[in-house]
Protein backbone atom coordinates (compact mmCIF):
# COMPACT_ATOMS: atom_id res chain seq x y z
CA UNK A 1 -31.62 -105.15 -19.46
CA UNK A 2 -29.06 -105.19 -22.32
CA UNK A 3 -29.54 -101.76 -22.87
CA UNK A 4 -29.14 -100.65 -19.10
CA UNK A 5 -26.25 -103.03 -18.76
CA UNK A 6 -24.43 -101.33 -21.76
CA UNK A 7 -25.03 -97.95 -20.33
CA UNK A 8 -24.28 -98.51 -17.09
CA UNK A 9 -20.65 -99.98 -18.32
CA UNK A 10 -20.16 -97.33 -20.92
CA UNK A 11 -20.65 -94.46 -17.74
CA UNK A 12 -18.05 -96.65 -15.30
CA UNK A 13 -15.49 -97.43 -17.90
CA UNK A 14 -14.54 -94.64 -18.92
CA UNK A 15 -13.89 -92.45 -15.70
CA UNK A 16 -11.62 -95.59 -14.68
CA UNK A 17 -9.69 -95.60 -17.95
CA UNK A 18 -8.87 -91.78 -16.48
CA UNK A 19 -7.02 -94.21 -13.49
CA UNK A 20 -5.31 -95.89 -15.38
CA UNK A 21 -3.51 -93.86 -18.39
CA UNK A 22 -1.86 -90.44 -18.11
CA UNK A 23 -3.72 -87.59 -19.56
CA UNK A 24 -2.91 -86.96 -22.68
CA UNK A 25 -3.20 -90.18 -24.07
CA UNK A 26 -6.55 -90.51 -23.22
CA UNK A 27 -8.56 -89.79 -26.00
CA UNK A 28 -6.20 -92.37 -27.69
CA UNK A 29 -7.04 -95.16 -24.94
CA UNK A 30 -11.05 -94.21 -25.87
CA UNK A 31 -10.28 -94.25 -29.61
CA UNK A 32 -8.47 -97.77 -29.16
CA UNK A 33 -11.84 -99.08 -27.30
CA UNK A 34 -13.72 -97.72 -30.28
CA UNK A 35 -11.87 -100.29 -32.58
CA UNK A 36 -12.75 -103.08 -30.23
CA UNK A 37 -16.21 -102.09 -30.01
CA UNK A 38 -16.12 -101.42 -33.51
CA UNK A 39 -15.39 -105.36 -34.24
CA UNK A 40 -17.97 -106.40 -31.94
CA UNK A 41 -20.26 -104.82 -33.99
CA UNK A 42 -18.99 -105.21 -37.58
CA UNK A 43 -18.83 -109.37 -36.69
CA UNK A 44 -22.13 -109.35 -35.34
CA UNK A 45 -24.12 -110.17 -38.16
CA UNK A 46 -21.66 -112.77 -39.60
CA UNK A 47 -21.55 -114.36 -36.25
CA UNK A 48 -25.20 -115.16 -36.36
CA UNK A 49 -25.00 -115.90 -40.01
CA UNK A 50 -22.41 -118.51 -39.22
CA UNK A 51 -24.54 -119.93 -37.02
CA UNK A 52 -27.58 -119.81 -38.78
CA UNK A 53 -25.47 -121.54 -41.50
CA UNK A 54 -24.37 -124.16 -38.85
CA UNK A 55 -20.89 -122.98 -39.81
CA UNK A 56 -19.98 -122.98 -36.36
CA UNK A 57 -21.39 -125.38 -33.69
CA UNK A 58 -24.10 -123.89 -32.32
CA UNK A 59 -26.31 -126.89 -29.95
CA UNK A 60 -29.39 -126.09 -31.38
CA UNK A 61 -29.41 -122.24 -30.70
CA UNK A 62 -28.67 -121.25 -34.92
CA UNK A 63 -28.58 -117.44 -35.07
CA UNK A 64 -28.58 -116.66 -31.54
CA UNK A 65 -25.30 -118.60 -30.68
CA UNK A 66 -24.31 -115.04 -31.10
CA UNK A 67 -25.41 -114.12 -27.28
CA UNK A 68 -23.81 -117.02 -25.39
CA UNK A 69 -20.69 -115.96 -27.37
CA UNK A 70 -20.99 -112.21 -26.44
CA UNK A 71 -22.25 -113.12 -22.63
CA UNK A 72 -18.75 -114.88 -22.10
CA UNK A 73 -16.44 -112.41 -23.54
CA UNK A 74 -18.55 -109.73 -21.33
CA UNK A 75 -18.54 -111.89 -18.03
CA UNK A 76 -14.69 -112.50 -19.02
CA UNK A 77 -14.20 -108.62 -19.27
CA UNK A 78 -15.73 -108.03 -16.02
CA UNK A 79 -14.12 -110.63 -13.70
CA UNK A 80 -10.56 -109.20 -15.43
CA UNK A 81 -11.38 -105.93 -14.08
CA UNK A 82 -12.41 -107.10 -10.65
CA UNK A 83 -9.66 -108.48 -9.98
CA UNK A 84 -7.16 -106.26 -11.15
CA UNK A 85 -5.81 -103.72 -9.13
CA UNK A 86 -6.80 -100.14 -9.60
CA UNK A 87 -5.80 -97.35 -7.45
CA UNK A 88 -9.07 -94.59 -8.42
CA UNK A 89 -9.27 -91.27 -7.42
CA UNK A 90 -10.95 -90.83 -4.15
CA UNK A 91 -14.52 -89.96 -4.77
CA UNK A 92 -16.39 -86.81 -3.18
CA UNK A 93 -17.58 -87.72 -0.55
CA UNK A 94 -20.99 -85.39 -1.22
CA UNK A 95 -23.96 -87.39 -2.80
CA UNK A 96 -24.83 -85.79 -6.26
CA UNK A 97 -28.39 -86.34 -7.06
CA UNK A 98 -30.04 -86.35 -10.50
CA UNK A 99 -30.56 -82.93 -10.85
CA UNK A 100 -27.24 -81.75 -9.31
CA UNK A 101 -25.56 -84.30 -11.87
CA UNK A 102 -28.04 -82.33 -14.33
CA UNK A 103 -26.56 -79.13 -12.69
CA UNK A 104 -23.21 -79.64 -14.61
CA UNK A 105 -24.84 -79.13 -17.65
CA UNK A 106 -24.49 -75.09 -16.50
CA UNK A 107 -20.65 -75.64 -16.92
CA UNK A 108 -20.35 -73.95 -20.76
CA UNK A 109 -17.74 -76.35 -21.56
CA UNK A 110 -19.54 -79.43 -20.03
CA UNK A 111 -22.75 -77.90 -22.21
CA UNK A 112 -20.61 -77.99 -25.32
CA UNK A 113 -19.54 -81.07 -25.52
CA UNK A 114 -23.08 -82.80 -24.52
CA UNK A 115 -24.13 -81.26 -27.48
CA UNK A 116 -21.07 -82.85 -29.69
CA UNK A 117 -21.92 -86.34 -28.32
CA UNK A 118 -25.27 -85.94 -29.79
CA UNK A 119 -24.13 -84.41 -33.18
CA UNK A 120 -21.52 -87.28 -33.40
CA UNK A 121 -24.24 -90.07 -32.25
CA UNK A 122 -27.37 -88.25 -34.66
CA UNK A 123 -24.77 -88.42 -37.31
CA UNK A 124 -23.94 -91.65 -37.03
CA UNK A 125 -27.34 -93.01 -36.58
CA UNK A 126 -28.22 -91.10 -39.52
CA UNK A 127 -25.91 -92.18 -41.79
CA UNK A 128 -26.65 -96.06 -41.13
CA UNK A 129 -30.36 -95.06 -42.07
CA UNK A 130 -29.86 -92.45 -45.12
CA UNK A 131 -26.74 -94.24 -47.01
CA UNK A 132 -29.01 -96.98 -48.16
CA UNK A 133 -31.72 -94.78 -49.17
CA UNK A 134 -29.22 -92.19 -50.99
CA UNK A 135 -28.11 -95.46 -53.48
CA UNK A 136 -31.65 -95.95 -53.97
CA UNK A 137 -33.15 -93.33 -54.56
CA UNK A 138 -30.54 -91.72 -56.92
CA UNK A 139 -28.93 -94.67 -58.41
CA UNK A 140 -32.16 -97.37 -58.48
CA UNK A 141 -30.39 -99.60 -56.12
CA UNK A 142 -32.42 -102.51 -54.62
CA UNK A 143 -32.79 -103.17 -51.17
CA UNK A 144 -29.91 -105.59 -51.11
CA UNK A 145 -27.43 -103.72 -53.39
CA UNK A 146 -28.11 -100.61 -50.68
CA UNK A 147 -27.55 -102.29 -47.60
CA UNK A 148 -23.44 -102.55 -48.54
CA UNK A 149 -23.42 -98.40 -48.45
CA UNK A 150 -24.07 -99.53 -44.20
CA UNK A 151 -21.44 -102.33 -44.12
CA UNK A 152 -18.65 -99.45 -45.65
CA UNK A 153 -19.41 -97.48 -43.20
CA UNK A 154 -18.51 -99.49 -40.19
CA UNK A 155 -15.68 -100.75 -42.12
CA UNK A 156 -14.21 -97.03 -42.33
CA UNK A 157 -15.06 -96.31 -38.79
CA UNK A 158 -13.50 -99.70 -37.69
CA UNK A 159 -10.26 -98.64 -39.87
CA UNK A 160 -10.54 -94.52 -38.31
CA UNK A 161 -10.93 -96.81 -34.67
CA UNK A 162 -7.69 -98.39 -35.19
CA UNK A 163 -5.56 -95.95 -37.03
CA UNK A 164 -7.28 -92.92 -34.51
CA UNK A 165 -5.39 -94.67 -31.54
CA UNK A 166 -1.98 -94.57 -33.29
CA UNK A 167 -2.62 -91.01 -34.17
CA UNK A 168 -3.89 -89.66 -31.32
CA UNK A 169 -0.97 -90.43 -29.33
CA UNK A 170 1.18 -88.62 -31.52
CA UNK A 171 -1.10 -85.59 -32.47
CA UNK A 172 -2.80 -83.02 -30.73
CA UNK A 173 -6.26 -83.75 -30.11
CA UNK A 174 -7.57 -80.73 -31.64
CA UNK A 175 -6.10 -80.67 -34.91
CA UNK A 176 -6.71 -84.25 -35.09
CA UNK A 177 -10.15 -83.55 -34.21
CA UNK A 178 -10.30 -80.67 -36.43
CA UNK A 179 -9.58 -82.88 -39.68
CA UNK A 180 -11.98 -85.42 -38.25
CA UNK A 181 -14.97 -82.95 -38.22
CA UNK A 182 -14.17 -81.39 -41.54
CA UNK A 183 -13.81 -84.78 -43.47
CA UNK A 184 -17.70 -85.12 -41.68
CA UNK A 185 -18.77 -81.38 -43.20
CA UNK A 186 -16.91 -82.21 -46.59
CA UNK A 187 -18.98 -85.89 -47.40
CA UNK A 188 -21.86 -83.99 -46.72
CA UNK A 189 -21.51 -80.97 -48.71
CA UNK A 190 -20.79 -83.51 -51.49
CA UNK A 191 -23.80 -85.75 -51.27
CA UNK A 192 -25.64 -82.39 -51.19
CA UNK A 193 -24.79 -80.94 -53.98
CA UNK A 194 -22.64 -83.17 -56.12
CA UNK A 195 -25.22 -85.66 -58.24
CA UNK A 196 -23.50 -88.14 -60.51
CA UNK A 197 -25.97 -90.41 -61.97
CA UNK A 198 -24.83 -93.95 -62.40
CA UNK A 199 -21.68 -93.43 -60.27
CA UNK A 200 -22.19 -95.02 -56.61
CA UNK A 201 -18.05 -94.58 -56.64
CA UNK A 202 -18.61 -91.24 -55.38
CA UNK A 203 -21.65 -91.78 -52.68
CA UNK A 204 -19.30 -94.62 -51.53
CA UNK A 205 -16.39 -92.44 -51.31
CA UNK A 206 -18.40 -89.72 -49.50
CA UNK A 207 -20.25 -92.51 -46.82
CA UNK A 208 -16.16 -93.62 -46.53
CA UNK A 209 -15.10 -90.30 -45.39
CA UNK A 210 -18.35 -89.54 -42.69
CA UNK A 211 -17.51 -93.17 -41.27
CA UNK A 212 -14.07 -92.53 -41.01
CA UNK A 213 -13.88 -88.80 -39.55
CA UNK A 214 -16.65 -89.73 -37.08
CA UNK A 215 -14.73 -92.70 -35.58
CA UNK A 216 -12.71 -90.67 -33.31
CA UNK A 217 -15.35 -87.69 -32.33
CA UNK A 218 -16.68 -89.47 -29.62
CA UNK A 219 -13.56 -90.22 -27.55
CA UNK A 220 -11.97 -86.89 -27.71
CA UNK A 221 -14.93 -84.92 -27.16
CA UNK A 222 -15.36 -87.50 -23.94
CA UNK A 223 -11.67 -87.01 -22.56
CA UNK A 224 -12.14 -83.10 -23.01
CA UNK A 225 -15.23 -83.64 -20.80
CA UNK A 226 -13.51 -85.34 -18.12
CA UNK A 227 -10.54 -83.91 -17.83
CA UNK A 228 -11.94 -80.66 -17.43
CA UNK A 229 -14.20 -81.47 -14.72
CA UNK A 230 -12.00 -83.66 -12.91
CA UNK A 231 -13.63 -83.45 -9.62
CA UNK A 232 -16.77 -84.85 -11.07
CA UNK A 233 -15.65 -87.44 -13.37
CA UNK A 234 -18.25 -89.93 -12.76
CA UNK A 235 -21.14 -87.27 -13.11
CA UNK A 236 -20.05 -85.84 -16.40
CA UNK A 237 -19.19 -89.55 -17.74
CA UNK A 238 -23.30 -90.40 -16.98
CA UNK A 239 -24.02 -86.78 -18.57
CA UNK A 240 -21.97 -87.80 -21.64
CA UNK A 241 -23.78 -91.44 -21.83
CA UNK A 242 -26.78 -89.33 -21.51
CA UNK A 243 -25.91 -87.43 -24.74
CA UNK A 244 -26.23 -90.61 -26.81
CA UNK A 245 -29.99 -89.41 -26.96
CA UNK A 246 -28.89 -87.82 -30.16
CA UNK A 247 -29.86 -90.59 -32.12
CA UNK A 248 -33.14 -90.35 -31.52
CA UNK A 249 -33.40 -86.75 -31.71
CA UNK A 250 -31.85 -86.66 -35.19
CA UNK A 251 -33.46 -89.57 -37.09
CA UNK A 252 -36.86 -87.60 -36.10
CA UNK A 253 -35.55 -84.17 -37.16
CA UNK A 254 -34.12 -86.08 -40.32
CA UNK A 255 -37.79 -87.80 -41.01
CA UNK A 256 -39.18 -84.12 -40.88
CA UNK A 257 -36.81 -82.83 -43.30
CA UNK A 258 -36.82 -85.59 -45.69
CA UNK A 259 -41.02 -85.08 -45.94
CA UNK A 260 -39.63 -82.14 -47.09
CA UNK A 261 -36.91 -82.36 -49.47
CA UNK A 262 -36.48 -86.45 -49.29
CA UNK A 263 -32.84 -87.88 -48.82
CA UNK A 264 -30.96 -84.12 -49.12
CA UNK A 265 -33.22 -82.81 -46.01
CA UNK A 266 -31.70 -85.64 -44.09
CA UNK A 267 -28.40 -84.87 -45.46
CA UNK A 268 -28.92 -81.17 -44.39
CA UNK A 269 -29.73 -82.28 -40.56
CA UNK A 270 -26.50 -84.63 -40.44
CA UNK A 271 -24.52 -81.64 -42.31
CA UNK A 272 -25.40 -79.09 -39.50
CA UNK A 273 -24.46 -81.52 -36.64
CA UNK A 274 -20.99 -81.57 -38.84
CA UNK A 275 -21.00 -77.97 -38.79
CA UNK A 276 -21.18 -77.85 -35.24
CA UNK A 277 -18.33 -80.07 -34.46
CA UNK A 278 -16.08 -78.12 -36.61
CA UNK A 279 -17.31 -75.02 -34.59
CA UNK A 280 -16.71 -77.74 -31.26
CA UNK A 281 -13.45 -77.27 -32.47
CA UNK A 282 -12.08 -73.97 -31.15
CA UNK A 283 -13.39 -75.11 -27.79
CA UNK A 284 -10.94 -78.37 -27.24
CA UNK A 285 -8.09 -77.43 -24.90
């Protein structure tokens, strides 16, 4: 139900934010909701430490204080937006089935960017599951020394959140976008071929760069998606939800290729998703 719930917001949201800001700062409206989503996640796991802790009061719940605290900020969130006024677009007044939505996917453009949200999402995905493994497998980590290589991640995507916002609004999307991808392309080119034993500096450096260049892929590639259909915003915003599929696909196609050639198969997988984005970029209007 969590997981429907999410979706279901994620699709709605973000054909209203179109409502509600002008066009071109869209992307940086997405990329701004990234950061705050990007908190929600990072504090996660200290929330429920806290309260396993009994650092904050917690009546007997421990860990799991962490969903009464997350079901009021959400129920908050929603009653704001019910009651606030919001002049939409009117919507068409033809009913678009699943397969008509489906349909869209024949739009090249539309096509092109479903395939970017699942490169950015695989990626992502990825990284959170091959970052540990990279410390320990070339630099004898332990389980717990690893885990940190996850924790910098969502720090730099946090950071890329925030800072992607500011940018956006005063750069074009595409060069933006542009640097983004090829930041992606360049960490993984380095933990592919660079190996410096006894230096997790670099690996940290390169895990810094892949969570900071993919914290703004998603929004732009989403605002390019709905501003160029605009007639069937709401469609193409469940299409792009849809495209968050990518992490499955990728962790699978990442297991295959690290039977193969352990953590630099994975790498490889992640580093072609990379390589399409930059290619994503001569699309972006």
């Amino acid at each position: 139900l969590l997981g429907i719930g999410n979706a279901i917001m994620q699709t709605s949201l973000n054909p209203l934010v179109s409502n509600v800001v002008e066009e071109d700062r869209l992307a940086s409206t997405l990329t701004f909701g990234q950061f705050v989503k990007a908190i929600a996640s990072f504090m996660a796991p200290y929330i429920a430490m806290w309260g396993a802790t009994a650092v904050i009061p917690t009546a007997g719940l421990e860990w799991r204080v962490l969903f009464p605290i997350y079901a009021v900020v959400a129920v908050l969130a929603s009653l704001l937006v019910g009651f606030s006024r919001i002049e939409e677009a009117p919507a068409d007044s033809r009913a678009t089935g699943f397969i008509g939505c489906l349909k869209l996917l024949g739009n090249p453009f539309v096509l092109l960017c479903f395939f970017g949200i699942m490169c950015h999402v695989g990626i992502d995905v990825g990284t959170n599951t091959t970052a540990p493994k990279l410390l320990m497998e070339r630099l004898g980590f332990s389980l717990d020394e690893a885990a940190f290589a996850t924790s910098l991640y969502f720090i730099f995507r946090t950071i890329g959140s925030f800072t992607g916002s500011y940018i956006l609004s005063r750069v074009r999307a595409r060069v933006f976008f542009c640097i983004s991808s090829l930041m992606i392309l360049l960490a993984m080119a380095g933990l592919l071929f660079v190996n410096l034993p006894e230096a997790p500096l670099f690996i940290y450096l390169m895990i810094a760069l892949i969570g900071y260049g993919n914290s703004n892929i998603f929004p732009i590639i989403f605002s390019q998606a709905l501003t160029h259909v605009p007639e069937n915003q709401n469609e193409v915003s469940g299409l792009m939800i849809m495209g968050l599929f990518g992490g499955t696909i990728f962790p699978l196609l990442m297991g295959f290729a690290s039977d193969w050639a352990g953590t630099s198969g994975a790498v490889m997988v992640m580093a072609a998703g990379a390589a399409y984005l930059v290619y994503f970029t001569s699309r972006i209007k």
